[in-house]
Protein backbone atom coordinates (compact mmCIF):
# COMPACT_ATOMS: atom_id res chain seq x y z
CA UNK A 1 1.83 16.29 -20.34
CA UNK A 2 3.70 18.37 -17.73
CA UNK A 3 7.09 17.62 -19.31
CA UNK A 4 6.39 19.22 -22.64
CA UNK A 5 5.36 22.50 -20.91
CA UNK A 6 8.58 24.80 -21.93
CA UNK A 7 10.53 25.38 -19.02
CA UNK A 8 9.24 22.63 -16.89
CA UNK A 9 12.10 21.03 -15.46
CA UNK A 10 14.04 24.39 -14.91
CA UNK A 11 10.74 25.65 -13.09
CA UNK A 12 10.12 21.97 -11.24
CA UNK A 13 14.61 21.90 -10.31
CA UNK A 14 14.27 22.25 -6.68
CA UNK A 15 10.72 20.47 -6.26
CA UNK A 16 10.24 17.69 -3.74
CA UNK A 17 9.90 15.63 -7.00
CA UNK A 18 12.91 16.60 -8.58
CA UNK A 19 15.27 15.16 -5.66
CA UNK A 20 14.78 11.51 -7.02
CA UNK A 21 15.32 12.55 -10.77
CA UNK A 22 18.51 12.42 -11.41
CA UNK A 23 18.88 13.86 -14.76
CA UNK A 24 16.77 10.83 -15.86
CA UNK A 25 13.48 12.77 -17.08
CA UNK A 26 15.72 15.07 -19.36
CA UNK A 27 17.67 12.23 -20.72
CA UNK A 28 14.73 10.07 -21.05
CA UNK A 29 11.84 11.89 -22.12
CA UNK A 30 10.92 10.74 -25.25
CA UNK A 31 11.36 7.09 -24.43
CA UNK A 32 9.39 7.50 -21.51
CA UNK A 33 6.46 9.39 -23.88
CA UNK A 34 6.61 5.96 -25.83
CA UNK A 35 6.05 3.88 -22.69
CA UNK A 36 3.30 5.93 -21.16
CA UNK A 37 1.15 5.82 -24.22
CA UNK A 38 0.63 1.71 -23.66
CA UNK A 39 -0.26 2.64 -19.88
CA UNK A 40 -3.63 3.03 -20.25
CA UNK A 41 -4.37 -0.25 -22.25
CA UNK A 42 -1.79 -2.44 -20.08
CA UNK A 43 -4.27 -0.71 -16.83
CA UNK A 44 -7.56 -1.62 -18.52
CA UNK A 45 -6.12 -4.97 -20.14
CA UNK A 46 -5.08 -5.94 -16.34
CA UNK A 47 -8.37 -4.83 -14.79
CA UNK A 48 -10.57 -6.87 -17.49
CA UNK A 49 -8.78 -10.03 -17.02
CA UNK A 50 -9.81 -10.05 -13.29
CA UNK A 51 -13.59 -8.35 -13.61
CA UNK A 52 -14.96 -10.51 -16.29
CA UNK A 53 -17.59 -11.43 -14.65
CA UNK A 54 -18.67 -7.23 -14.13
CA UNK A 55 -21.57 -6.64 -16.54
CA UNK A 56 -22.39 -3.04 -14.90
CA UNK A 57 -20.57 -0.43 -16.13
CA UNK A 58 -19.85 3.02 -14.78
CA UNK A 59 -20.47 5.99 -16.48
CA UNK A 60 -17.84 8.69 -15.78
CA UNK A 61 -18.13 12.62 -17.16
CA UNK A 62 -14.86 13.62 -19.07
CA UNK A 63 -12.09 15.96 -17.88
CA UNK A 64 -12.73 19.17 -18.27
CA UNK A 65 -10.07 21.67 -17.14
CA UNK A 66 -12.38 24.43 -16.89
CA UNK A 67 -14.61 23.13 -14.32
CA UNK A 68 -15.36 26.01 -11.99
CA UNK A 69 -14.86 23.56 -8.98
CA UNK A 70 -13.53 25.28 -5.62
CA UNK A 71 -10.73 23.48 -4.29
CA UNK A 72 -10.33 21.87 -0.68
CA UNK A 73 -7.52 23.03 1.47
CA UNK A 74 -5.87 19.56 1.38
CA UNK A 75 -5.85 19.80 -2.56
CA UNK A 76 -3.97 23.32 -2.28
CA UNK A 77 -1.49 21.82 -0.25
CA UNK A 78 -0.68 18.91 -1.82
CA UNK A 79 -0.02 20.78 -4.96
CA UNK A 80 2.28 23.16 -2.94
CA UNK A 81 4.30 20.82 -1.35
CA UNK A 82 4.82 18.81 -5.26
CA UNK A 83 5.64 21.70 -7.73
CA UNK A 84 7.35 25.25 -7.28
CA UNK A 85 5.90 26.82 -10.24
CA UNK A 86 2.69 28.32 -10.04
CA UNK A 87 1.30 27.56 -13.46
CA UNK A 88 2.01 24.13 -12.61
CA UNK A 89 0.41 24.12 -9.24
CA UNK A 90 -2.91 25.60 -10.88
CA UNK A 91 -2.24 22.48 -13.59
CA UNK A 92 -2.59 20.37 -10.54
CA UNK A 93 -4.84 21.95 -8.61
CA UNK A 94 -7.59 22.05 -11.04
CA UNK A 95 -6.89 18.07 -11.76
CA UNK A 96 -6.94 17.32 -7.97
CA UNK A 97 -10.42 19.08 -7.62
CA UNK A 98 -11.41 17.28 -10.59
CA UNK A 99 -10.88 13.83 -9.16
CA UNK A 100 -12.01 14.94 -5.28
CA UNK A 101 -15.39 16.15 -7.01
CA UNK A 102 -15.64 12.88 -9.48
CA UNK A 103 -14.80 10.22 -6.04
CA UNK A 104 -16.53 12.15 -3.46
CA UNK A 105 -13.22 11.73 -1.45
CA UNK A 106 -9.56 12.17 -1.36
CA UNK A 107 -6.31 10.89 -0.38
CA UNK A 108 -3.11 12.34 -0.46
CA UNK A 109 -1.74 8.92 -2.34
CA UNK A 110 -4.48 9.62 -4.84
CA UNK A 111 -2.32 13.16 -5.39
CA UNK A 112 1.34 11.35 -5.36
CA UNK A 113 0.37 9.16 -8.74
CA UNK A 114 -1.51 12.21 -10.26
CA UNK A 115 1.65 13.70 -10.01
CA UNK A 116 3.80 11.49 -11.78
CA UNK A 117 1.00 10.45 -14.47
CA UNK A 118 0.42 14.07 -15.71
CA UNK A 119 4.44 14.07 -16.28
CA UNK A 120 3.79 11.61 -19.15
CA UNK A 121 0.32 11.85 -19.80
CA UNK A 122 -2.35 13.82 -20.91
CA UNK A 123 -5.12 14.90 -17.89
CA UNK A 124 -8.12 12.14 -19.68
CA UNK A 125 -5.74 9.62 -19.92
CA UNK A 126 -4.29 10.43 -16.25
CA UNK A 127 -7.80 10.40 -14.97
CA UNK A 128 -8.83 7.12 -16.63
CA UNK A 129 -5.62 5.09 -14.89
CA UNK A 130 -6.10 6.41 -11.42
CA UNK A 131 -10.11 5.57 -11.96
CA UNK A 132 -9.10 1.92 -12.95
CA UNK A 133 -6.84 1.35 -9.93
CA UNK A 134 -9.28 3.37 -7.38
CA UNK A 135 -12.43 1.11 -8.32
CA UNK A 136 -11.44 -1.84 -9.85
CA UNK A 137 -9.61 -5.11 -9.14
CA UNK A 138 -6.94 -6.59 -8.53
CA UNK A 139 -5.75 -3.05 -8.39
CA UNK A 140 -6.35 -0.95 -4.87
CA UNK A 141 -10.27 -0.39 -4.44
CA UNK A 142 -10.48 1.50 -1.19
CA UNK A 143 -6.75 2.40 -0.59
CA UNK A 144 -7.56 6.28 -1.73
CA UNK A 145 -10.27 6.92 0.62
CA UNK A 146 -10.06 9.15 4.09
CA UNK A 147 -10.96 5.47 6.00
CA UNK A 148 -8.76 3.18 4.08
CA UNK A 149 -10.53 0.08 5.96
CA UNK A 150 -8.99 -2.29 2.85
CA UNK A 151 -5.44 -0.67 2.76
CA UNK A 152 -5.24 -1.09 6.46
CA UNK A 153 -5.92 -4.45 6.20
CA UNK A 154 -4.14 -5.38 3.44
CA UNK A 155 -1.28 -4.25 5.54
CA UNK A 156 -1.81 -6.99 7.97
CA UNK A 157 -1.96 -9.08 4.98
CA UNK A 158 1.54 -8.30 4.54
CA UNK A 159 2.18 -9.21 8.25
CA UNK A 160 0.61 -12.13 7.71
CA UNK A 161 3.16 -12.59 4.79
CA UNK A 162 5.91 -11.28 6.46
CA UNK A 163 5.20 -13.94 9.19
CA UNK A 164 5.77 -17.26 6.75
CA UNK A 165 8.92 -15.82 4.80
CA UNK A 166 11.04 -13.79 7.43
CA UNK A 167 9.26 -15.10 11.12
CA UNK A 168 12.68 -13.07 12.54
CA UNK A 169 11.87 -10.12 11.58
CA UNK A 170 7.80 -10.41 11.86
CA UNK A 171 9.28 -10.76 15.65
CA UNK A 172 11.39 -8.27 15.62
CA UNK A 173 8.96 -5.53 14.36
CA UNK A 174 6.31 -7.00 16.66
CA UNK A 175 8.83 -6.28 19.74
CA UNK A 176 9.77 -2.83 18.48
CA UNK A 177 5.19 -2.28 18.21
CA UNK A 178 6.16 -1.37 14.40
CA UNK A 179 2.61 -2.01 13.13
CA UNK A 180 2.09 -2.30 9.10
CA UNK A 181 -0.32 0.98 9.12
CA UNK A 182 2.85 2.58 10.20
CA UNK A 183 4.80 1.98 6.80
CA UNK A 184 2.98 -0.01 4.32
CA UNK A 185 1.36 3.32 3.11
CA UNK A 186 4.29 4.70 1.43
CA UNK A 187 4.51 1.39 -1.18
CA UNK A 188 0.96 0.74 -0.72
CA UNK A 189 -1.20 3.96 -0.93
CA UNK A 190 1.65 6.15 -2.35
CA UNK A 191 2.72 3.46 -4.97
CA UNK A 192 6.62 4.21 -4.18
CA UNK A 193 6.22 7.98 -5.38
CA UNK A 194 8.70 10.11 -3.41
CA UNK A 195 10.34 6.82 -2.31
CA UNK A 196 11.68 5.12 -5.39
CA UNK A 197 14.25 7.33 -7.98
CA UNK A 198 12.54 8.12 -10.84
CA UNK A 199 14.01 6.05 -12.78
CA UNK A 200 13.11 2.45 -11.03
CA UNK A 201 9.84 3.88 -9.90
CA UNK A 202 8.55 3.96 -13.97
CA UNK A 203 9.77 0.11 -13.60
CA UNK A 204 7.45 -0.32 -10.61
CA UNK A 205 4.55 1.44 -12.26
CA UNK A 206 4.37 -0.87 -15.28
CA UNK A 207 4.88 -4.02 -12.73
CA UNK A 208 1.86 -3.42 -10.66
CA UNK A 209 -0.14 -2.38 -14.10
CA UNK A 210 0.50 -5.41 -15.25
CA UNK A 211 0.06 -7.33 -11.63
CA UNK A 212 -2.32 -4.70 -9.37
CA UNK A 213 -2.03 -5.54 -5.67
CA UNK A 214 0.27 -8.83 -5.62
CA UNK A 215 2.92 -7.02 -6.57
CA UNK A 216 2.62 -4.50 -3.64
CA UNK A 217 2.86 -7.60 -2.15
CA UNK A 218 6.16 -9.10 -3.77
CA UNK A 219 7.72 -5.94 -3.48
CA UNK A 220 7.22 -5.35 0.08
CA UNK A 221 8.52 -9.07 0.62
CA UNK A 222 11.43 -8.11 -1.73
CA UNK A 223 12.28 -5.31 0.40
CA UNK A 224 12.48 -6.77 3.41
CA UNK A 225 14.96 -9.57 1.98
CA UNK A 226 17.12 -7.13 0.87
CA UNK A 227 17.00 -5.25 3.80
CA UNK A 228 16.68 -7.70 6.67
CA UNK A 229 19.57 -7.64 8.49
CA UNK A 230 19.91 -3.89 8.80
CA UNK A 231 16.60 -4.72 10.18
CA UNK A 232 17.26 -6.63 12.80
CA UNK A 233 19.97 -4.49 13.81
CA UNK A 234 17.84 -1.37 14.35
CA UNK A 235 15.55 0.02 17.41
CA UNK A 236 12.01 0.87 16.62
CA UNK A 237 12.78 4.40 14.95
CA UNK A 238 15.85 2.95 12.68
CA UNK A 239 13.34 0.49 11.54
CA UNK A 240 11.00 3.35 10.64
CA UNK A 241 13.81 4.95 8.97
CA UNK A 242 15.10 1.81 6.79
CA UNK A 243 11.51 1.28 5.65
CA UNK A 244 11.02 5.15 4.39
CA UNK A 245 14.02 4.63 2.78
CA UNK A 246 15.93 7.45 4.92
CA UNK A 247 19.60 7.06 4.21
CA UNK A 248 19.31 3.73 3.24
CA UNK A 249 21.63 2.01 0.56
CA UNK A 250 19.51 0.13 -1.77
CA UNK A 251 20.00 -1.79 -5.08
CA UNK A 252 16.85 -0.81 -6.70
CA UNK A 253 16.93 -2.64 -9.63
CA UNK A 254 17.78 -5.68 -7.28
CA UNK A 255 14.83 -4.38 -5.27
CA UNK A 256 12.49 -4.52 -8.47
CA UNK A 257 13.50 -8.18 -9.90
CA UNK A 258 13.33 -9.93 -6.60
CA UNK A 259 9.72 -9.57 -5.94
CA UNK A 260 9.60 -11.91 -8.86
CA UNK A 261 11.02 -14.67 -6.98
CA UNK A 262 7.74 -14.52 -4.07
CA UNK A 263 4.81 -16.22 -3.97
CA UNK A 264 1.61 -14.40 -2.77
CA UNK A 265 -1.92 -14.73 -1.42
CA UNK A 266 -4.33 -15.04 -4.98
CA UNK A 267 -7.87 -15.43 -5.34
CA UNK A 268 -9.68 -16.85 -2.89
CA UNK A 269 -6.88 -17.87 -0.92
CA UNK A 270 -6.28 -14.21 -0.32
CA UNK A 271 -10.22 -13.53 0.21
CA UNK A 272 -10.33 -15.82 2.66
CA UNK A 273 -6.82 -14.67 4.61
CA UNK A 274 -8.40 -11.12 4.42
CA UNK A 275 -11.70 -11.55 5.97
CA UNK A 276 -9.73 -13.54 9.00
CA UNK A 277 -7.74 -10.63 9.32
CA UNK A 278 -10.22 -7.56 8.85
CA UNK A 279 -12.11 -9.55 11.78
CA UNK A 280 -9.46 -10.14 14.10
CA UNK A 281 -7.24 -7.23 13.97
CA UNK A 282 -10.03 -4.38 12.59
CA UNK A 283 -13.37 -4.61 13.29
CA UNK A 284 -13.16 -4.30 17.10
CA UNK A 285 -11.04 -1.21 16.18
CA UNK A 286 -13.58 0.46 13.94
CA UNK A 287 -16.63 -0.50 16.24
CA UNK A 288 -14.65 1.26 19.12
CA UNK A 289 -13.85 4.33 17.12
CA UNK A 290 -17.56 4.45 15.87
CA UNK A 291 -18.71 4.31 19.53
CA UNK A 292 -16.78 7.36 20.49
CA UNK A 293 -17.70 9.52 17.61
CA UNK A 294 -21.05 8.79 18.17
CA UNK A 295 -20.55 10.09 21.80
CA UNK A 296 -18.39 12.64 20.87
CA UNK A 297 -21.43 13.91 18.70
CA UNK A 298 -23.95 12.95 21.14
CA UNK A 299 -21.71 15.47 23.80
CA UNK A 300 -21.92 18.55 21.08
CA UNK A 301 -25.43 18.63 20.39
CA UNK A 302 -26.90 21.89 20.82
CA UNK A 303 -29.24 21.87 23.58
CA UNK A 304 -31.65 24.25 24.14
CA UNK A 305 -33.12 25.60 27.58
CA UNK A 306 -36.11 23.85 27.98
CA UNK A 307 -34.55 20.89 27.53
CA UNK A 308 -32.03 21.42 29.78
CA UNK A 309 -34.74 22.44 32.47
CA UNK A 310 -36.25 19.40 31.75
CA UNK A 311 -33.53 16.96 32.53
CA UNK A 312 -32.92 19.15 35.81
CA UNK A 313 -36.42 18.63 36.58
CA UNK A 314 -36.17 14.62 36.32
CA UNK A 315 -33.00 14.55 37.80
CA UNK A 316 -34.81 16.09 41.24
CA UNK A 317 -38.06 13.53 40.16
């Protein structure tokens, strides 16, 4: 647990984390100790009730610190851009490798909730959450992957959402070309970390432990309510900027209890909505983009002089 290393928070002041704190951690800490310590259980508790019906089960090797594992360059700069102190960075940097290593892949949203986690929580514990909402429903299989084919198109499940409970500004986004990819990631893949204060993003943690993806869902719907007619009112980059939360004046605990008041896609109601949607607005997309790294590759091969004489010859054939 980060926050019982002495010094933390006077070593961690002017991190990128630190700017939504508040004083809160400090005034908070061993109340938030308490809640962390049911995380785990209210993760696993969520992810049984939807995977009954799973008889496999994975085996996973334990945390070990020590590991020996080299780390990638995106790992070293994720944990440079989140803490200031060293010792802290090598915390995090030896965590990160960990879970690149254990997933065979990374994503940078993967790093935001590791951060936040290890604040409250031993590394095993840490690990075992972000396992349970990387693999398992109805938490975010896919989303922390370097092709995020099911966060993608869970955003245009949101558009799709967006569409039935505020058509206006569905429109309106749709005239500015203010696709979901270009801001569902930061409540989506990034869970609210570096978006949310401290304070209300705890809140928002234990809501989608205890919901997994629909309440990405109701909060993103929640947002927009609250937000809509500033909205309207903006050009393609204020809407960018209202959605990132850039000077923005937000009740957040307003934010928080209204996504209880939405209704969202469930079950196969949501399967089906989703496969419509990956078809239609993906798949074309990721065939295209397949095509031309195939060529791309096909245009690199090394190609040795024989062979070149060869194709010179049956060009003058």
């Amino acid at each position: 647990m980060m926050l019982q290393r002495d010094g933390f928070l006077q070593q961690e002041r002017d991190s990128k984390m630190m700017q939504l704190d508040f004083g809160y951690l400090q005034a908070n800490m061993a109340q938030l100790f308490e809640r962390a310590s049911k995380w785990e259980e209210m993760v696993q508790s969520t992810a049984d009730a939807h995977n009954s019906n799973t008889t496999t089960v994975t085996e996973h090797r334990p945390y070990n610190r020590e590991h020996g594992l080299t780390p990638s360059r995106i790992v070293i700069a994720d944990a440079e851009r989140t803490f200031v102190h060293a010792d802290n960075r090598e915390l995090f940097v030896k965590f990160l490798s960990f879970i690149e290593d254990d997933f065979a892949d990374y994503a940078q949203g993967m790093g935001f909730v590791a951060s936040i986690l290890l604040l409250v929580l031993e590394e095993s514990k840490a690990l075992s959450i972000i396992r349970t909402l990387a693999h398992k429903k109805p938490f975010i299989p896919g989303y922390w992957q370097a092709e995020a084919v099911e966060y993608v198109t869970d955003g245009y499940v949101f558009e799709y959402l967006l569409k039935k409970q505020f058509p206006k500004v569905a429109e309106h986004f749709t005239a500015n070309c203010v696709l979901p990819e270009m801001f569902c990631s930061k409540w989506f893949v990034g869970l609210c970390v570096h978006v949310l204060p401290l304070e209300q993003l705890f809140d928002f943690f234990e809501h989608f432990f205890m919901e997994g993806k629909p309440f990405l869902f109701k909060f993103g719907l929640s947002f927009v309510e609250q937000l809509h007619p500033q909205l309207l009112a903006a050009d393609t980059s204020g809407i960018l900027r209202i959605l990132r939360l850039e000077k923005t004046t937000v009740d957040f605990n307003a934010l928080l209890s209204g996504a209880a008041n939405f209704d969202v896609l469930t079950g196969p109601e949501y399967d089906a909505v989703y496969a419509e949607l990956f078809e239609t607005k993906l798949r074309k997309r990721l065939e295209a983009a397949k095509r031309q790294a195939e060529a791309v590759s096909s245009d690199d091969e090394i190609k040795f002089s024989d062979e070149e004489d060869e194709e010179d010859e049956d060009k003058d054939d």
